[in-house]
N, C-alpha and C. Protein backbone atom coordinates (compact mmCIF):
# COMPACT_ATOMS: atom_id res chain seq x y z
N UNK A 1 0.84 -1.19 0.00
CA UNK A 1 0.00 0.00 0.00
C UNK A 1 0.88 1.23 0.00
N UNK A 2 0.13 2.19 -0.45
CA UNK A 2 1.22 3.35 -0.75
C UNK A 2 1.59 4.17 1.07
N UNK A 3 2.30 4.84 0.59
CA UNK A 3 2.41 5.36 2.12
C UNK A 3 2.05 6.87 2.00
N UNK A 4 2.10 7.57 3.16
CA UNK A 4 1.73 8.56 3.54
C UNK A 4 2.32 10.10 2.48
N UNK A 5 3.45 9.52 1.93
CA UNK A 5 4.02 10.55 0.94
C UNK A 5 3.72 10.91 -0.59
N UNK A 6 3.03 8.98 -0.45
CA UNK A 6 2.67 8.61 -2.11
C UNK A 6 1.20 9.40 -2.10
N UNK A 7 0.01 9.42 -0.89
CA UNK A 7 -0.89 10.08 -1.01
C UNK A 7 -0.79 11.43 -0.91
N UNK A 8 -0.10 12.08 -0.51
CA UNK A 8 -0.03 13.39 -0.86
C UNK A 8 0.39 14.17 -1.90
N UNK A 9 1.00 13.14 -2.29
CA UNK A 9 1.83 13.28 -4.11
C UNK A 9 0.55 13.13 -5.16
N UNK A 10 -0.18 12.66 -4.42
CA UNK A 10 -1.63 12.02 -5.97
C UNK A 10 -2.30 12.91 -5.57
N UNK A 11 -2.71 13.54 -4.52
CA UNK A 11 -3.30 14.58 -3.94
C UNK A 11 -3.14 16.04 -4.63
N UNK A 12 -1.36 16.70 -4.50
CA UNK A 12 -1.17 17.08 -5.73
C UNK A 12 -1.44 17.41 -7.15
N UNK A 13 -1.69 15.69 -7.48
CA UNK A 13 -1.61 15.59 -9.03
C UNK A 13 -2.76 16.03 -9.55
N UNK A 14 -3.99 15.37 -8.28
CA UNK A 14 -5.54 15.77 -8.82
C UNK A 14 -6.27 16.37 -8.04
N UNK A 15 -5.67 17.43 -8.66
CA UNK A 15 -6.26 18.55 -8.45
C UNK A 15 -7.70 19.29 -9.15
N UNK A 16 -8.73 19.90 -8.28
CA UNK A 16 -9.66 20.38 -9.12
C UNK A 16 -10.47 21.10 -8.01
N UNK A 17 -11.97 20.91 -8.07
CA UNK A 17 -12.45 21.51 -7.12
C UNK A 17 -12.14 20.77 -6.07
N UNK A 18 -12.18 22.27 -4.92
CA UNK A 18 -11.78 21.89 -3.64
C UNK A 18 -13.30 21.55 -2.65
N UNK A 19 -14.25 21.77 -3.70
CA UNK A 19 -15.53 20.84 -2.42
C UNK A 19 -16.28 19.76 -3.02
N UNK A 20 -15.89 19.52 -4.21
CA UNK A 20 -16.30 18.22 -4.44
C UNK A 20 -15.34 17.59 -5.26
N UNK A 21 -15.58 16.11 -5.76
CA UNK A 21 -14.53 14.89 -6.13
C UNK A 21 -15.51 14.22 -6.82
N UNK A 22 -15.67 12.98 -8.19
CA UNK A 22 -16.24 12.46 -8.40
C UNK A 22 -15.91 11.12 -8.10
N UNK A 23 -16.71 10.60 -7.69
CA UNK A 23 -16.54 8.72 -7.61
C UNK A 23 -17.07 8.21 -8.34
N UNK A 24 -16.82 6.93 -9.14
CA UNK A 24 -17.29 6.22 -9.95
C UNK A 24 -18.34 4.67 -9.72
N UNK A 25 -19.39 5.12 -10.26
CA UNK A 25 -20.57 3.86 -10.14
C UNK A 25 -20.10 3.17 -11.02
N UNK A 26 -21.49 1.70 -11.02
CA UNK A 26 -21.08 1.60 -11.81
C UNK A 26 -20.71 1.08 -13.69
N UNK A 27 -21.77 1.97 -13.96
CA UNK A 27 -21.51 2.85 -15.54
C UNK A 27 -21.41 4.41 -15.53
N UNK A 28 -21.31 4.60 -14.44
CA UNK A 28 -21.15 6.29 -14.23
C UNK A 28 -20.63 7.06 -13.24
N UNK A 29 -20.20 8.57 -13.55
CA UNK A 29 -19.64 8.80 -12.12
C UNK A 29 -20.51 10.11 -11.69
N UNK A 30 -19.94 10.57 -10.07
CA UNK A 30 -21.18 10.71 -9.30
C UNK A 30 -20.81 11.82 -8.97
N UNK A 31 -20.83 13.03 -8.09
CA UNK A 31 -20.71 14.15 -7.32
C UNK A 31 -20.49 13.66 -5.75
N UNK A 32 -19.53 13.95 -5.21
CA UNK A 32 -19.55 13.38 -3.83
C UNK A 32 -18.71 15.36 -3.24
N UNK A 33 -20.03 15.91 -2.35
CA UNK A 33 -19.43 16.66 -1.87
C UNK A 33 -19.03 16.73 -0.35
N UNK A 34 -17.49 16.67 -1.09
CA UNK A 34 -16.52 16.54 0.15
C UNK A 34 -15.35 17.28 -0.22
N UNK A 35 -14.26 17.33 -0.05
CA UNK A 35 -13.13 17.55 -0.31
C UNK A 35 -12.45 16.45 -0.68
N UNK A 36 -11.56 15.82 -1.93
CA UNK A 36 -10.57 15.01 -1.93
C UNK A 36 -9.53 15.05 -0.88
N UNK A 37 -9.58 14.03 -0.48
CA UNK A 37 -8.16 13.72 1.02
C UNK A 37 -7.82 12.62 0.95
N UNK A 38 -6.73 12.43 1.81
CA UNK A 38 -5.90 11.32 1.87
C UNK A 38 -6.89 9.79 2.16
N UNK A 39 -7.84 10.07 2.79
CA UNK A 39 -8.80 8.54 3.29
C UNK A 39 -9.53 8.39 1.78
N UNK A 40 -9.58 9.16 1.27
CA UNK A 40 -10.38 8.42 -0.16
C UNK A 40 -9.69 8.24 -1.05
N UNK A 41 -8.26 9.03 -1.55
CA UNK A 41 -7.28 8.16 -2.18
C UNK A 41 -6.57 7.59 -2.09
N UNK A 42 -6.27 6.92 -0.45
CA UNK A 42 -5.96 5.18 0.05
C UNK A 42 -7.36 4.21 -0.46
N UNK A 43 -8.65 4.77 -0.15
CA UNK A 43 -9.51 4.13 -0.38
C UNK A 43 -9.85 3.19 -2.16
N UNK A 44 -9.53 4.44 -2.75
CA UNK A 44 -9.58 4.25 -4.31
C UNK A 44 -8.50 3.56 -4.64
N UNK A 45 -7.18 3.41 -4.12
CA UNK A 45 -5.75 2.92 -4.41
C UNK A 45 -5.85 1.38 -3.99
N UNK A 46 -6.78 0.94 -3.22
CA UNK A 46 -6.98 -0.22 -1.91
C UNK A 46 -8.50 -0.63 -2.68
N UNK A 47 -8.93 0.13 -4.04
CA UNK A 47 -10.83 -0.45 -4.54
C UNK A 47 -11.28 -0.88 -3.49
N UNK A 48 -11.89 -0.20 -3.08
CA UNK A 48 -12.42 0.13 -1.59
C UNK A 48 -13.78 0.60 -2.05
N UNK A 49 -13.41 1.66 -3.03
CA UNK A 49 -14.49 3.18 -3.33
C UNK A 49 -15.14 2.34 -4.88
């Protein structure tokens, strides 16, 4: 699993709005308003999400 440096590096990378993120259903993707953070791109890295 990645570590604590690798998520802040992807964090970085995807960048966009800062109050929402999309997650993906599944044939489609969704509006999830939150902020992108580190627990949902371990989550997505781990198909979790």
């Amino acid at each position: 699993m990645s570590n604590a440096n690798d998520l802040e590096l992807y964090l970085q990378f995807f960048k966009g709005r800062e109050d929402y993120f999309a997650q993906q259903g599944e044939d489609w993707y969704f509006p999830v308003k939150k902020a992108l953070d580190e627990f949902y791109v371990r989550r997505h890295l781990e198909r979790d999400l």
